[in-house]
PDB file of N, CA and C in Angstrom:
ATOM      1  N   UNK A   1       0.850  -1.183   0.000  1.00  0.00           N
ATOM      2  CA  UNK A   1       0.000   0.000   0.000  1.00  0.00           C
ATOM      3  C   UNK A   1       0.892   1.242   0.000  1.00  0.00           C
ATOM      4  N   UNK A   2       0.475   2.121  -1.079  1.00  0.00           N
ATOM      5  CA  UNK A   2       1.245   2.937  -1.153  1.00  0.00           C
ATOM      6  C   UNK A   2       1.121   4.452   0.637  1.00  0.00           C
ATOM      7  N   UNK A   3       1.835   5.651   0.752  1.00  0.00           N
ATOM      8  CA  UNK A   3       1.710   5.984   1.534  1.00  0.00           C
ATOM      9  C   UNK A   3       0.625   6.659   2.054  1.00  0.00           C
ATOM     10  N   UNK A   4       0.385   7.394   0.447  1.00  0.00           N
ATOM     11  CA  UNK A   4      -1.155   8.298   0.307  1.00  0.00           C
ATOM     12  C   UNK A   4      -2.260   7.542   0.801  1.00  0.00           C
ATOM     13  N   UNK A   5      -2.027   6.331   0.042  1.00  0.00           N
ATOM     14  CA  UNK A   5      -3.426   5.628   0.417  1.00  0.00           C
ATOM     15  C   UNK A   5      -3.453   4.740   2.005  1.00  0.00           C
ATOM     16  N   UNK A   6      -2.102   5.094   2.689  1.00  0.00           N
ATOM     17  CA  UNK A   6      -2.273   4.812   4.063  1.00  0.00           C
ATOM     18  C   UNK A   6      -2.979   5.612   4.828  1.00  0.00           C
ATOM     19  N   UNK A   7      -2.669   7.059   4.281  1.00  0.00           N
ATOM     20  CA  UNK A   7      -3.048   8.552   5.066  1.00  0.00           C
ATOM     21  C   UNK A   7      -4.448   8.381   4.480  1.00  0.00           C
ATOM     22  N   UNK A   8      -4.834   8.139   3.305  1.00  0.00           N
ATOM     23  CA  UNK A   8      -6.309   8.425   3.451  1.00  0.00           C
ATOM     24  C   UNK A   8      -6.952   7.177   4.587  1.00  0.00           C
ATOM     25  N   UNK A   9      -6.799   5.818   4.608  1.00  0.00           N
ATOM     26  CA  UNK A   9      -7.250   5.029   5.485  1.00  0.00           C
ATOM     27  C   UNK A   9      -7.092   5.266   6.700  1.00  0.00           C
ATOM     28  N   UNK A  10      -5.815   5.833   7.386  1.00  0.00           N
ATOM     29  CA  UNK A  10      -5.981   6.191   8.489  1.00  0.00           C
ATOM     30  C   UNK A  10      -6.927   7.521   8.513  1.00  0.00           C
ATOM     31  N   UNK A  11      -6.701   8.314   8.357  1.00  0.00           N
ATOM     32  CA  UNK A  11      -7.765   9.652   8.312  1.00  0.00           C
ATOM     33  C   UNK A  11      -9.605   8.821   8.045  1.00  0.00           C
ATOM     34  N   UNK A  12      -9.733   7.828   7.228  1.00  0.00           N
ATOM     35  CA  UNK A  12     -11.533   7.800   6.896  1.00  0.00           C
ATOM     36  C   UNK A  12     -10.951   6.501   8.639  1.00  0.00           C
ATOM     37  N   UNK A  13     -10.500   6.081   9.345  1.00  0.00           N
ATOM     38  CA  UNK A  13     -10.768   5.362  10.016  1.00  0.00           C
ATOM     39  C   UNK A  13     -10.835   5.826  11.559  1.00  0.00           C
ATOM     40  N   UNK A  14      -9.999   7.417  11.563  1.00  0.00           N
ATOM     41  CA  UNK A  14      -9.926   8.384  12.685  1.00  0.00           C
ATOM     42  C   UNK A  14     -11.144   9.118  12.574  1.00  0.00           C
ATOM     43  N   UNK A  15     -12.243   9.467  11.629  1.00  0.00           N
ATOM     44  CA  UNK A  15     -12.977  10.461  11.264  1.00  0.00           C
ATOM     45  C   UNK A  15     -14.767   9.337  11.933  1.00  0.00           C
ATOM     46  N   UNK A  16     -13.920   7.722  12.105  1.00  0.00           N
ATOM     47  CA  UNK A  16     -15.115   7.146  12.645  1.00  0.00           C
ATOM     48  C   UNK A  16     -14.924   6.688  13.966  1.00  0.00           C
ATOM     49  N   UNK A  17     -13.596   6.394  14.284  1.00  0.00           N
ATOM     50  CA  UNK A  17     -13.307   6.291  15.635  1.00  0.00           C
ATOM     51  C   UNK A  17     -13.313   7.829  16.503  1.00  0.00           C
ATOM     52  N   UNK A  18     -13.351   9.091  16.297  1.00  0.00           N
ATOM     53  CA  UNK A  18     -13.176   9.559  17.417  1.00  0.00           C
ATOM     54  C   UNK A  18     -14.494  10.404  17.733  1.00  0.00           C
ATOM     55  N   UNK A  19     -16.169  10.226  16.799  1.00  0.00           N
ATOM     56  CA  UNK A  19     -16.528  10.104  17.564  1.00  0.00           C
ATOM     57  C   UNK A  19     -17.444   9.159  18.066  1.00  0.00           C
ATOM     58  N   UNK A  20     -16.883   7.981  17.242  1.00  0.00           N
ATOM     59  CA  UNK A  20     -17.936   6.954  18.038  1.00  0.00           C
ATOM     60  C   UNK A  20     -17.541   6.642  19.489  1.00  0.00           C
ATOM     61  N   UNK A  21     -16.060   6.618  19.876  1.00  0.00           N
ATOM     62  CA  UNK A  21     -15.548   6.885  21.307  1.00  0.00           C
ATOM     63  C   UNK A  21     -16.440   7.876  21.602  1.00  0.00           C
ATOM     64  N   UNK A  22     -16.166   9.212  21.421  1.00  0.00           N
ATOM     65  CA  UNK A  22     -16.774   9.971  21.733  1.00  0.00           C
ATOM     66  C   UNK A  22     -17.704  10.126  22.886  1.00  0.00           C
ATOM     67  N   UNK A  23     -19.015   9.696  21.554  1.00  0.00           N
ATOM     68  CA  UNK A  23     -20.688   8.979  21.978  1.00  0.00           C
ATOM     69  C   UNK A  23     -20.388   8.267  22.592  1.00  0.00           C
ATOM     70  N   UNK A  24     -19.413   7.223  23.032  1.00  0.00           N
ATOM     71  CA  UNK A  24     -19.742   5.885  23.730  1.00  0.00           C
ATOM     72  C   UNK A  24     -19.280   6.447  25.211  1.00  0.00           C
ATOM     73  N   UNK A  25     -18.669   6.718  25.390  1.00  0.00           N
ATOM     74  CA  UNK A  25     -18.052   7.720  26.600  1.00  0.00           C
ATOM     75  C   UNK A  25     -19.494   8.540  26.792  1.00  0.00           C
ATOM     76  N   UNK A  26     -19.766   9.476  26.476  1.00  0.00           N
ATOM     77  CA  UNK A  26     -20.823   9.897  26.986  1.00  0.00           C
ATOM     78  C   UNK A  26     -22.205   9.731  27.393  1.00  0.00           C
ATOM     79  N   UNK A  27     -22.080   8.138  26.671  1.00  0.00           N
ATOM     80  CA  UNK A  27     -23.423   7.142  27.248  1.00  0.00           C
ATOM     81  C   UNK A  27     -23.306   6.458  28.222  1.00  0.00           C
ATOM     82  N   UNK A  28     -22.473   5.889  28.399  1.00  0.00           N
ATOM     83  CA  UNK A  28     -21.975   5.088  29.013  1.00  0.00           C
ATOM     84  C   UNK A  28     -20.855   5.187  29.824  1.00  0.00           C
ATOM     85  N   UNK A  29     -20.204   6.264  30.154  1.00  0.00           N
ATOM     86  CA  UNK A  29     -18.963   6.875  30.413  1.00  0.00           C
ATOM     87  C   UNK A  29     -18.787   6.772  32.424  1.00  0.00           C
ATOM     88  N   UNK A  30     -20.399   7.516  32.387  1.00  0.00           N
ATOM     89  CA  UNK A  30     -20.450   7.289  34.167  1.00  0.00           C
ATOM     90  C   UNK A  30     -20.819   5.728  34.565  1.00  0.00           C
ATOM     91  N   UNK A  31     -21.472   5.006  33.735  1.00  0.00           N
ATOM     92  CA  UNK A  31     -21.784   3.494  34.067  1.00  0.00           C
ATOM     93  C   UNK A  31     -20.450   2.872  34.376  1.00  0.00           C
ATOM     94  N   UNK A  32     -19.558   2.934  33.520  1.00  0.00           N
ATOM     95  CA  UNK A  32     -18.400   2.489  32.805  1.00  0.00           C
ATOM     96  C   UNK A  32     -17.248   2.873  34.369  1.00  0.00           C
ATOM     97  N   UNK A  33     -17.308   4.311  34.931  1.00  0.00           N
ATOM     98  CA  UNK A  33     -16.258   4.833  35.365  1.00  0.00           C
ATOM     99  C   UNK A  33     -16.202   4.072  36.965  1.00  0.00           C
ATOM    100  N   UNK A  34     -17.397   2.707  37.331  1.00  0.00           N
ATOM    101  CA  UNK A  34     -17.087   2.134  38.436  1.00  0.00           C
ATOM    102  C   UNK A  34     -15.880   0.731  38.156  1.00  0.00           C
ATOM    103  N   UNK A  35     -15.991   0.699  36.860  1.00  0.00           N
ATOM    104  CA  UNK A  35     -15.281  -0.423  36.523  1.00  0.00           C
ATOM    105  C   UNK A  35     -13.571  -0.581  36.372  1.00  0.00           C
ATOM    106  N   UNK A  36     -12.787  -1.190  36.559  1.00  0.00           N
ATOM    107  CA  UNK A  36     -11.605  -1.002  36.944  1.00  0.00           C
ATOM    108  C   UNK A  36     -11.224  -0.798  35.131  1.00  0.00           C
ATOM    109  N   UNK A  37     -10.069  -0.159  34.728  1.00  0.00           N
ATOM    110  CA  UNK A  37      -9.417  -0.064  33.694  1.00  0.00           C
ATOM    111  C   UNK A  37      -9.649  -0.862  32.478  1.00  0.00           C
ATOM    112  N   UNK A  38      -9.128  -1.674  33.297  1.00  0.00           N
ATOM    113  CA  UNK A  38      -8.896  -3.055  31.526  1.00  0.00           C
ATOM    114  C   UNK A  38     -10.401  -3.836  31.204  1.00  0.00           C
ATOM    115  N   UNK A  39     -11.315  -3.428  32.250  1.00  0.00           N
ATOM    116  CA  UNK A  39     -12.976  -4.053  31.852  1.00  0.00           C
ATOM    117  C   UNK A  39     -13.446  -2.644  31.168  1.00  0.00           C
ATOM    118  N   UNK A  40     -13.195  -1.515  31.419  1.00  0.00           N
ATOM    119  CA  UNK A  40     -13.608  -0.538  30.438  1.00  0.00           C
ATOM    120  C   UNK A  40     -13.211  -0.738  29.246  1.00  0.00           C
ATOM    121  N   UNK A  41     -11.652  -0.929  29.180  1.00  0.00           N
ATOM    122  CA  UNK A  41     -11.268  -0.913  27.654  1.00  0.00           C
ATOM    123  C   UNK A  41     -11.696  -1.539  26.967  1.00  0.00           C
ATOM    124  N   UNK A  42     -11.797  -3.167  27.276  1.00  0.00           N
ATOM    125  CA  UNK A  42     -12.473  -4.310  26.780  1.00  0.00           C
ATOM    126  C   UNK A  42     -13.516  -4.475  26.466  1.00  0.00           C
ATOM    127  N   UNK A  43     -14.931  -3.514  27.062  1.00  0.00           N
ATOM    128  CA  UNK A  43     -16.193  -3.401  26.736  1.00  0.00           C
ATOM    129  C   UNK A  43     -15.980  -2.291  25.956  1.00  0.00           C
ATOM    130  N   UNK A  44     -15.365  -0.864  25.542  1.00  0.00           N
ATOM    131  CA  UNK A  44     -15.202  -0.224  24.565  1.00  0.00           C
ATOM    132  C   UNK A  44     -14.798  -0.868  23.408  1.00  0.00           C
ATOM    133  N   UNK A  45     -13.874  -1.711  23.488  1.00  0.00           N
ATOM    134  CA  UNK A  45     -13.242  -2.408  21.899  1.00  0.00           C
ATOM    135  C   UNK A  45     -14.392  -3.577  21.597  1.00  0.00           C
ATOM    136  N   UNK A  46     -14.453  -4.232  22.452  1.00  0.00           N
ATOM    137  CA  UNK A  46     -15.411  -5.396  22.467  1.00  0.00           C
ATOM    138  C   UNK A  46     -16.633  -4.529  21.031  1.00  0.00           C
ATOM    139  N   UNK A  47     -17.363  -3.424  22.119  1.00  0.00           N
ATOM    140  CA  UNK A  47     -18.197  -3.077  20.766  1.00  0.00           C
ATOM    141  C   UNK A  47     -18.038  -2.032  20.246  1.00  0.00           C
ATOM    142  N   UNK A  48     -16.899  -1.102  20.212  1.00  0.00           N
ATOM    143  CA  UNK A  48     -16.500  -0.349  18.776  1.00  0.00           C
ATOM    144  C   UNK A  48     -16.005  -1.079  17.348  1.00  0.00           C
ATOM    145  N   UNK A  49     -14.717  -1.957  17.812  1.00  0.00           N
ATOM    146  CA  UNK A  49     -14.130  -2.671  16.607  1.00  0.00           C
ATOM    147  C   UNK A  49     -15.088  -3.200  15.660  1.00  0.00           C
ATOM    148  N   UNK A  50     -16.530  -3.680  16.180  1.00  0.00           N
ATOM    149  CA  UNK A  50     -17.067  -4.582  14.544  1.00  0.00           C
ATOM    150  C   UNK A  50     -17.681  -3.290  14.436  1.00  0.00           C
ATOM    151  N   UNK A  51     -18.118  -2.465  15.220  1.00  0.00           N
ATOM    152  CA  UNK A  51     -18.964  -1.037  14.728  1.00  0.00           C
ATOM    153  C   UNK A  51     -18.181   0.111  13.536  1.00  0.00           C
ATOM    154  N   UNK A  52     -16.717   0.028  13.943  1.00  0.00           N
ATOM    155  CA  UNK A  52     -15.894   0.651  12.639  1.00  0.00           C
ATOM    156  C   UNK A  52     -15.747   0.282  11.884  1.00  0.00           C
ATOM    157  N   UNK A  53     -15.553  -1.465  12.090  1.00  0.00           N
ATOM    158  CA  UNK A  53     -15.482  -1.981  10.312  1.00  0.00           C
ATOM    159  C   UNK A  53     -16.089  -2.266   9.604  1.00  0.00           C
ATOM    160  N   UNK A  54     -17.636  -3.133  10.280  1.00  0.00           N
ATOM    161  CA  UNK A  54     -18.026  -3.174   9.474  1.00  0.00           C
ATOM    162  C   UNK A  54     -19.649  -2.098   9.756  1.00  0.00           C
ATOM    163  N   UNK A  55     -19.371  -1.085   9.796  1.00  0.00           N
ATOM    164  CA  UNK A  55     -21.009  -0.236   9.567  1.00  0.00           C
ATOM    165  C   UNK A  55     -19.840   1.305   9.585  1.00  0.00           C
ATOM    166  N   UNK A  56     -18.924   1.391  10.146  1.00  0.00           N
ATOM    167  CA  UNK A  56     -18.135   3.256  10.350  1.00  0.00           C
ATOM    168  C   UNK A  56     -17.797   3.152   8.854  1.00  0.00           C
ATOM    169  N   UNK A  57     -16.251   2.329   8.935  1.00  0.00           N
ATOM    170  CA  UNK A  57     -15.812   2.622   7.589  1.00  0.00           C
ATOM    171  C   UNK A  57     -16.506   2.448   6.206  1.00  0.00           C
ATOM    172  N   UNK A  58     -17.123   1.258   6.069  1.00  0.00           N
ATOM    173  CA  UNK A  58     -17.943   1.216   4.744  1.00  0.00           C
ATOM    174  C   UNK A  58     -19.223   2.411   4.556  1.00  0.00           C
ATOM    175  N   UNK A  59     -20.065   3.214   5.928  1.00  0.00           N
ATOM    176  CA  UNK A  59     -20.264   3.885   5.647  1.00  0.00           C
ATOM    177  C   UNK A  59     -19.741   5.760   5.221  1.00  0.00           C
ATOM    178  N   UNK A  60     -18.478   5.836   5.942  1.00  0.00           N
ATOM    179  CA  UNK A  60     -17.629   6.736   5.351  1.00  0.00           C
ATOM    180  C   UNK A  60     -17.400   6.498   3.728  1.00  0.00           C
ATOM    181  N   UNK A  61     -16.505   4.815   3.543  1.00  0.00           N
ATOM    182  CA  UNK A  61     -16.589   4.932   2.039  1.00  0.00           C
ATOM    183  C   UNK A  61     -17.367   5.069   0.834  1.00  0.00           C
ATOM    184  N   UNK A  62     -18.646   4.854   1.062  1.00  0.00           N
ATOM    185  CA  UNK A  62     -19.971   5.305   0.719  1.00  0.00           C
ATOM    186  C   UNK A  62     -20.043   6.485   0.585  1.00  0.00           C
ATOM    187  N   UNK A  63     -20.184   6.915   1.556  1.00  0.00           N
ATOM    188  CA  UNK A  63     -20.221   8.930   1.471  1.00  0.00           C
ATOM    189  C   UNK A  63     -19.263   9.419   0.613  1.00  0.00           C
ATOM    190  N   UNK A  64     -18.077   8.734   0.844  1.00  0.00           N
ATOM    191  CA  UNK A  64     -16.790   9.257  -0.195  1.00  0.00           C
ATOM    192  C   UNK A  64     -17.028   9.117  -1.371  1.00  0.00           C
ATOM    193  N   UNK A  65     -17.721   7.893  -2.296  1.00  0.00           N
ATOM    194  CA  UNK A  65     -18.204   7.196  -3.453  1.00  0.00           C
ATOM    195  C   UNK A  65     -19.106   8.334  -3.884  1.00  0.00           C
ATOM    196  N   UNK A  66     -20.173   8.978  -2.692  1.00  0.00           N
ATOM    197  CA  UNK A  66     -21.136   9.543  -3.338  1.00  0.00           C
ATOM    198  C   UNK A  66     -21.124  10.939  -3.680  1.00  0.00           C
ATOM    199  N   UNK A  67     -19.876  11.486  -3.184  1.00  0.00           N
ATOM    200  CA  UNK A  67     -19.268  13.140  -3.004  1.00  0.00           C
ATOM    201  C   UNK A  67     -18.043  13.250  -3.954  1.00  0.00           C
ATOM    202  N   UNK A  68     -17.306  11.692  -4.406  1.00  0.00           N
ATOM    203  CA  UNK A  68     -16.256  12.054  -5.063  1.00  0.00           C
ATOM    204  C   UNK A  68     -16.555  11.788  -6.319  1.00  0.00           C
ATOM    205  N   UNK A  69     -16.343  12.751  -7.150  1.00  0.00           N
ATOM    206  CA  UNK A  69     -16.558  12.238  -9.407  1.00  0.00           C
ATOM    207  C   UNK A  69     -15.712  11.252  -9.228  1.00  0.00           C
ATOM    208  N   UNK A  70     -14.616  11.275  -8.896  1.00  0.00           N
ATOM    209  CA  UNK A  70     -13.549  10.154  -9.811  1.00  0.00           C
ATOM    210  C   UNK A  70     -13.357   8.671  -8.327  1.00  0.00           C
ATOM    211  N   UNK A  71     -13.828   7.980  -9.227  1.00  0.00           N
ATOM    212  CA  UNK A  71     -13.332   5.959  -8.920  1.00  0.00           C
ATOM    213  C   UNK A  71     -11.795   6.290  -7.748  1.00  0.00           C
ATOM    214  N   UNK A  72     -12.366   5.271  -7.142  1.00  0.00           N
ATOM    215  CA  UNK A  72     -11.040   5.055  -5.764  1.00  0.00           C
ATOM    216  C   UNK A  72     -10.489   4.342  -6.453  1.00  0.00           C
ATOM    217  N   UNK A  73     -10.385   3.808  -7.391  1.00  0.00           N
ATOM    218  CA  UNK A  73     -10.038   2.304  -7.946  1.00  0.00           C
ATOM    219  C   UNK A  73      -8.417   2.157  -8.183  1.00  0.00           C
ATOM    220  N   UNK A  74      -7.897   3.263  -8.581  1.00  0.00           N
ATOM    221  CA  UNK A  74      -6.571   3.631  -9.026  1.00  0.00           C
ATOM    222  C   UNK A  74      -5.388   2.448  -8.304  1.00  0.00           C
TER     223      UNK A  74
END
């Protein structure tokens, strides 16, 4: 993978992670803040990770598909 197309993947994959953290912190943030460290993290990744890949990013790349004229395809 070239570098550009690292920077765009990281950037469409930061643009869905920070604020689905975000939201999840603020729903759940005071529930969350009796729990010791590594059971927070674990219930944050537990259900962010399939939420970015498969529903964040494909819907970012979608939006990108539908705003950009020219094919990612290159």
């Amino acid at each position: 993978m070239r570098a550009k197309a690292k920077l765009i993947a990281s950037l469409k994959i930061w643009v869905v992670i920070y604020p689905s953290i975000t939201l999840f912190l603020y729903l759940f943030g005071e529930a969350l803040s009796l729990l010791p460290l590594y059971q927070r993290t674990f219930l944050l990744t537990l259900s962010l990770v399939p939420w970015i890949v498969f529903a964040g990013v494909p819907f970012v790349d979608s939006i990108i598909r539908l705003v950009s004229p020219i094919s990612e395809k290159r």
